[in-house]
Protein backbone atom coordinates (compact mmCIF):
# COMPACT_ATOMS: atom_id res chain seq x y z
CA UNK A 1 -37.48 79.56 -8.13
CA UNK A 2 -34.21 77.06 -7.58
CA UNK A 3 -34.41 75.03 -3.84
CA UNK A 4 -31.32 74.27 -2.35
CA UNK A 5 -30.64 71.02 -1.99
CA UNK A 6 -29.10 70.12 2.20
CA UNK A 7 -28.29 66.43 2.87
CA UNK A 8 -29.61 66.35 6.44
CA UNK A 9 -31.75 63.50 6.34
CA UNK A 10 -32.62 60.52 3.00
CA UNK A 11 -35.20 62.91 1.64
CA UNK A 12 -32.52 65.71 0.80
CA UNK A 13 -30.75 63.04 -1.09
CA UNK A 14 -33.67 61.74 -2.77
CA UNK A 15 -34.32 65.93 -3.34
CA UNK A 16 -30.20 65.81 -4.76
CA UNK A 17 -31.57 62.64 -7.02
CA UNK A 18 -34.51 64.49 -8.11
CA UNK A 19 -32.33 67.76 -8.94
CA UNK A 20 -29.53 66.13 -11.05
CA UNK A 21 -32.13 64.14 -13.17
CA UNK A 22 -33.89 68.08 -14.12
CA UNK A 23 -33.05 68.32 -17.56
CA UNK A 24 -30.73 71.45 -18.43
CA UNK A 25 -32.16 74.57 -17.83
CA UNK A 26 -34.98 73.15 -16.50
CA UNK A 27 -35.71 74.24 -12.64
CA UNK A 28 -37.69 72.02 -9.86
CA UNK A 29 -40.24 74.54 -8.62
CA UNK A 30 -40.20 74.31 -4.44
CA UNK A 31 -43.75 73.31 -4.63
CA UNK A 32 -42.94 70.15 -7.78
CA UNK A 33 -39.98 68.90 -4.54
CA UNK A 34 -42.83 69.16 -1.93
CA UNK A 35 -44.74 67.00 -4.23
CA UNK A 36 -42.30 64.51 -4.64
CA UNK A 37 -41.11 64.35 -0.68
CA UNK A 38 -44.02 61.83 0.38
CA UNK A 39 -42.52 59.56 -1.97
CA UNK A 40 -38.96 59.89 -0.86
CA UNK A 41 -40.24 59.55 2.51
CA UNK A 42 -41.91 56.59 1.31
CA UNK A 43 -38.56 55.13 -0.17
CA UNK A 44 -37.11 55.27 3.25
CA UNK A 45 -39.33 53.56 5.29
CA UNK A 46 -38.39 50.27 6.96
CA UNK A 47 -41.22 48.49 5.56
CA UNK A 48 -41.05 49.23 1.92
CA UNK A 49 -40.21 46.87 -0.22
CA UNK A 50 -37.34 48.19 -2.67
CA UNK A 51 -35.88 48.69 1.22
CA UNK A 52 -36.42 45.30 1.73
CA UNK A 53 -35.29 43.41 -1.86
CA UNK A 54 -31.42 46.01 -1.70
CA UNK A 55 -31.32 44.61 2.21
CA UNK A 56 -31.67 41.19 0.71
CA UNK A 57 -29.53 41.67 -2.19
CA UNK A 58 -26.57 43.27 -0.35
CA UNK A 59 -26.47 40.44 2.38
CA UNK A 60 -26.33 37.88 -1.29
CA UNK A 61 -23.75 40.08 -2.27
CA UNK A 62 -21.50 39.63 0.75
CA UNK A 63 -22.40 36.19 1.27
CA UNK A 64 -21.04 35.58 -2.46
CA UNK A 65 -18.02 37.79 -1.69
CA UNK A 66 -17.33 35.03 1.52
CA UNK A 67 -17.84 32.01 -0.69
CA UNK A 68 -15.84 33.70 -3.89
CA UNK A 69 -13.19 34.00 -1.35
CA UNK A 70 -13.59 30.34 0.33
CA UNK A 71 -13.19 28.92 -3.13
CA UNK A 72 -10.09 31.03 -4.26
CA UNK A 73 -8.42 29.57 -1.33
CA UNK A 74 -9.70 26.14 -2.14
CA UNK A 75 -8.90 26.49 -5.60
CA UNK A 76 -4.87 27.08 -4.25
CA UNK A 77 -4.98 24.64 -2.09
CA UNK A 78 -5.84 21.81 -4.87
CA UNK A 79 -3.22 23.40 -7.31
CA UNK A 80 -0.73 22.30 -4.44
CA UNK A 81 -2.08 18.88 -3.59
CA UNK A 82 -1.99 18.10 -7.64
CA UNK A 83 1.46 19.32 -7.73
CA UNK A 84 2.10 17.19 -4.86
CA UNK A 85 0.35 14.08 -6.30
CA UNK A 86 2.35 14.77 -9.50
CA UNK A 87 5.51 14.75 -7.48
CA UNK A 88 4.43 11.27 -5.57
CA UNK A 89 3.55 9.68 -9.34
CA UNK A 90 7.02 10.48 -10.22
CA UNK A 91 8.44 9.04 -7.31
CA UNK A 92 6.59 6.15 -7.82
CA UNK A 93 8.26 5.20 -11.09
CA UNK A 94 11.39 5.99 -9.93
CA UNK A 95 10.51 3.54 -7.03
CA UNK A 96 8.82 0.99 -9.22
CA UNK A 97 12.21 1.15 -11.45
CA UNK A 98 14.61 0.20 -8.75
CA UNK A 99 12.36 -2.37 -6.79
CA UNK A 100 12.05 -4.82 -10.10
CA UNK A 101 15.58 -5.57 -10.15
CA UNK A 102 15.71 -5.86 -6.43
CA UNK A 103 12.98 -8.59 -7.05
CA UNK A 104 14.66 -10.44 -9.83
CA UNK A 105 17.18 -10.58 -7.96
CA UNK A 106 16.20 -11.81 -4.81
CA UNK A 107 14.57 -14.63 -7.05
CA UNK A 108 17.98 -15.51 -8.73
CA UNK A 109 19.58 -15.75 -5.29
CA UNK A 110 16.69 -17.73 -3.57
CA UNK A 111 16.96 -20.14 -6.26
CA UNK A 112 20.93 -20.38 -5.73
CA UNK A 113 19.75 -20.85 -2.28
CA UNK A 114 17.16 -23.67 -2.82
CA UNK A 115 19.80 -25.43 -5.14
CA UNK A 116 22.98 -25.39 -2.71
CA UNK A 117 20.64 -26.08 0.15
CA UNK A 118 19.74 -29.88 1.53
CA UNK A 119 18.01 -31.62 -1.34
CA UNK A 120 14.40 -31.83 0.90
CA UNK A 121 11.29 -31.54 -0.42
CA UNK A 122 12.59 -31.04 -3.81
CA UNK A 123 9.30 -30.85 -5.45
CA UNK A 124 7.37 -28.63 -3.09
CA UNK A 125 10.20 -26.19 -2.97
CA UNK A 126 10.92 -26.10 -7.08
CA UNK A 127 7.05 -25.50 -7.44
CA UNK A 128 7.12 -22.69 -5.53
CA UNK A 129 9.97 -21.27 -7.40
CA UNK A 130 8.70 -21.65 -10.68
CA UNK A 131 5.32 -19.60 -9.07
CA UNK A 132 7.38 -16.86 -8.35
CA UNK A 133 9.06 -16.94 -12.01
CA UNK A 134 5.22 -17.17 -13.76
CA UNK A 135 4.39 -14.15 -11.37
CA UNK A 136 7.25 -12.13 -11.67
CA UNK A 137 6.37 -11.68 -15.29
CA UNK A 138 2.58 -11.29 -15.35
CA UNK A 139 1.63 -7.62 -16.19
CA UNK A 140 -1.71 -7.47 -13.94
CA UNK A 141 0.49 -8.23 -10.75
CA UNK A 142 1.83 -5.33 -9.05
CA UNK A 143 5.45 -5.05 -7.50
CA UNK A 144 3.90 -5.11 -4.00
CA UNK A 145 2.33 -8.23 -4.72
CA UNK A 146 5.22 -9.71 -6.19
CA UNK A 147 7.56 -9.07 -3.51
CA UNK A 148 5.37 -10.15 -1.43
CA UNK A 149 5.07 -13.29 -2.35
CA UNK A 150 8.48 -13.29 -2.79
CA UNK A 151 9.11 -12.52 0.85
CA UNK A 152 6.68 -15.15 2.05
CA UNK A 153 8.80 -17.47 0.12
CA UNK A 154 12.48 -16.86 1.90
CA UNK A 155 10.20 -16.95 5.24
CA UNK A 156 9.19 -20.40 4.28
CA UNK A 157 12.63 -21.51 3.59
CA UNK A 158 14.02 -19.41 7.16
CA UNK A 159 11.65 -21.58 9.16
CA UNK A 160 13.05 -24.96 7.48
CA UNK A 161 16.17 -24.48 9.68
CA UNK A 162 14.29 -24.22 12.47
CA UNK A 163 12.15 -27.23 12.45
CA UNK A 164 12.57 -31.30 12.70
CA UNK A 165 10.56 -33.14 9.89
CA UNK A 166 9.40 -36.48 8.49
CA UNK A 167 8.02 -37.54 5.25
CA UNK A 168 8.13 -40.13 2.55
CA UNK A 169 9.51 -40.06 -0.90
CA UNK A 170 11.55 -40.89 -3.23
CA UNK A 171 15.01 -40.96 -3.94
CA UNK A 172 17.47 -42.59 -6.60
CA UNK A 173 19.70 -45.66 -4.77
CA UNK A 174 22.71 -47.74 -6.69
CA UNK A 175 20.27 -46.21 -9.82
CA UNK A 176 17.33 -47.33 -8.94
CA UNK A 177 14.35 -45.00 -7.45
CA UNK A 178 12.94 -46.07 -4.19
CA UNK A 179 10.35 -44.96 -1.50
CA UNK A 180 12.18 -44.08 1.83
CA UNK A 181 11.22 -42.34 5.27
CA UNK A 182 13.22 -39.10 5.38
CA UNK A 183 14.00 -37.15 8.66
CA UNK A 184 15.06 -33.28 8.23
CA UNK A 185 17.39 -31.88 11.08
CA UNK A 186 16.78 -28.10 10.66
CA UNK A 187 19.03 -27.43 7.69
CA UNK A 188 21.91 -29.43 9.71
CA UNK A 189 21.76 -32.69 8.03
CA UNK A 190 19.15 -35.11 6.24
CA UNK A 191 18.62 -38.65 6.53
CA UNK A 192 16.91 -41.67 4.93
CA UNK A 193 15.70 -45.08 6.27
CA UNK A 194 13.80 -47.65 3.83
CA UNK A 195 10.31 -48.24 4.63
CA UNK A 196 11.33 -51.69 5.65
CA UNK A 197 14.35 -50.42 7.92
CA UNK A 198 16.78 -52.36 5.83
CA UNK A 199 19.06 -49.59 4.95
CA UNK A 200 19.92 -46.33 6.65
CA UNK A 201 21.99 -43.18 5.21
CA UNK A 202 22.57 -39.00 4.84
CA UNK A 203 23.21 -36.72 2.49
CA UNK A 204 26.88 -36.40 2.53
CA UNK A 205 27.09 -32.00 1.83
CA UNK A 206 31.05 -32.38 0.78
CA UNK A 207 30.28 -34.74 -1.64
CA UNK A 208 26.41 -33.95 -2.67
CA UNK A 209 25.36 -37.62 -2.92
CA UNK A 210 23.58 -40.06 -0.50
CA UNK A 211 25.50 -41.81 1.87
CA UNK A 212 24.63 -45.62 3.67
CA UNK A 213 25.17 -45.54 7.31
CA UNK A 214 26.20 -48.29 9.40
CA UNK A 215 23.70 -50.27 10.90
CA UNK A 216 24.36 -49.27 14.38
CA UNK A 217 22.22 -46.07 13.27
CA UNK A 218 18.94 -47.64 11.90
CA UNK A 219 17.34 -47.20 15.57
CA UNK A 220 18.51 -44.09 16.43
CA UNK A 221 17.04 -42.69 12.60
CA UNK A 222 13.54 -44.66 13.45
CA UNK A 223 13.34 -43.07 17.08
CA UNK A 224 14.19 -39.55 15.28
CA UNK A 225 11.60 -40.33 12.03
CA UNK A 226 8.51 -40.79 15.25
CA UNK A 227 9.98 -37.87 17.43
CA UNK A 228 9.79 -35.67 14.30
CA UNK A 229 6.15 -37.19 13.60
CA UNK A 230 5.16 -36.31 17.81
CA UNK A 231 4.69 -40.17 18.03
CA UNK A 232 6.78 -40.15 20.97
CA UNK A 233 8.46 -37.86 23.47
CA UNK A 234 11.54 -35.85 22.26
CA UNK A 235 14.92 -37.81 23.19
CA UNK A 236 18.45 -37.64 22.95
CA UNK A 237 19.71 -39.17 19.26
CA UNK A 238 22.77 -40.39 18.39
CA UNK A 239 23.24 -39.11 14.83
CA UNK A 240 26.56 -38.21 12.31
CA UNK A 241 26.53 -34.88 11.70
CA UNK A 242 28.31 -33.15 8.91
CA UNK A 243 31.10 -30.75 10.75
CA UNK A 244 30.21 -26.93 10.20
CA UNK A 245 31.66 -25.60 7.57
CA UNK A 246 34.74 -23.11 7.68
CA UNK A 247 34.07 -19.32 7.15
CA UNK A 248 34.72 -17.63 4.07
């Protein structure tokens, strides 16, 4: 005799299972799906363990759905930060193409600078020149350093017209070198006095060469040479100054 099979409850399913897996022609006998409903009963029970391992599995299953999904979007989301870091590379050549001439020349017109400036502290400021040449050129400097440095260096010479100064050294006289006391003035003028005090002069701009001054100035370039060193209070000097020149 053929059951019927009713889906009112999991062991009618497991009674659908059990008819579609009859071989053909073959009928389950009312008494063969009594049988066989412990077990169904059995398969539905909280506490079983098949139950227990498809609970587990399914909540794996959805938990890799969450994280398949997470990592999709993180997957996009570094395809547009390498697109964007390929952009930035490219702008950085571009950059690193235009700021090289920039620095060379900035260099070529510091060095102008330096060499139509007041002839102080020639040495000092041709060393740090010929740094800046040595570095421009050195492969395991970057630009940023370079221009750095290269900054640092017209900051240098800014703050030179800003300042009074004294120091010793040497300087060619009726062609002959000699040790003098020399007394900067900002970038307004430059002076010299012999160590002994026996001859006083300037650097005459107009004519670029050194210039004697009268004597009446020897005391008014010693006050200025201590002033400058902060041996003495600051005082009013009585000093030739080159007139400004004209604007072009």
């Amino acid at each position: 005799m053929l059951i019927s099979c009713r889906p009112p409850s999991c062991l009618a399913a497991a009674m659908l299972a059990l008819c579609a897996l009859a071989a053909p022609g073959q009928a389950v006998s009312a008494a063969g799906a009594a049988s066989t409903a412990p077990q169904v009963e059995a398969l539905g029970a909280p506490d079983h363990p098949l139950l227990a391992q498809y609970r587990a599995v399914s909540r794996q299953t959805a938990a890799l759905t969450i994280y398949n999904r997470h990592l999709q979007d993180l997957l996009a989301s570094q395809a547009q930060e390498k697109t964007s870091l390929e952009q930035q590379l490219k702008d950085i050549e571009v950059t690193k193409q235009e700021i090289v001439p920039l620095i060379l020349h900035m260099l070529d017109s510091l060095e102008q600078f330096v060499r139509m400036d007041l002839p102080f502290l020639p040495e000092e400021r041709q060393q740090r020149l010929a740094q800046l040449k040595a570095l421009v050129v050195r492969p395991d400097s970057t630009e940023a350093e370079k221009f750095r440095r290269l900054m640092e260096a017209f900051q240098v010479e800014n703050e030179y017209g800003n300042t009074i100064e004294a120091y010793k050294g040497n300087i060619v006289l009726n062609g002959t070198t000699s040790s003098v006391n020399f007394l900067r003035l900002g970038r307004v003028a430059l002076y010299y006095q012999r160590l002994d005090g026996s001859e006083t002069g300037f650097w005459n701009k107009e004519e670029k060469r050194w210039q004697t001054l009268p004597a009446d100035y020897r005391n008014a370039i010693r006050d200025g040479l201590r002033i400058a060193r902060k041996e003495t209070a600051p005082d009013l000097l009585t000093l030739p100054v080159p007139a400004p020149e004209a604007a072009r």
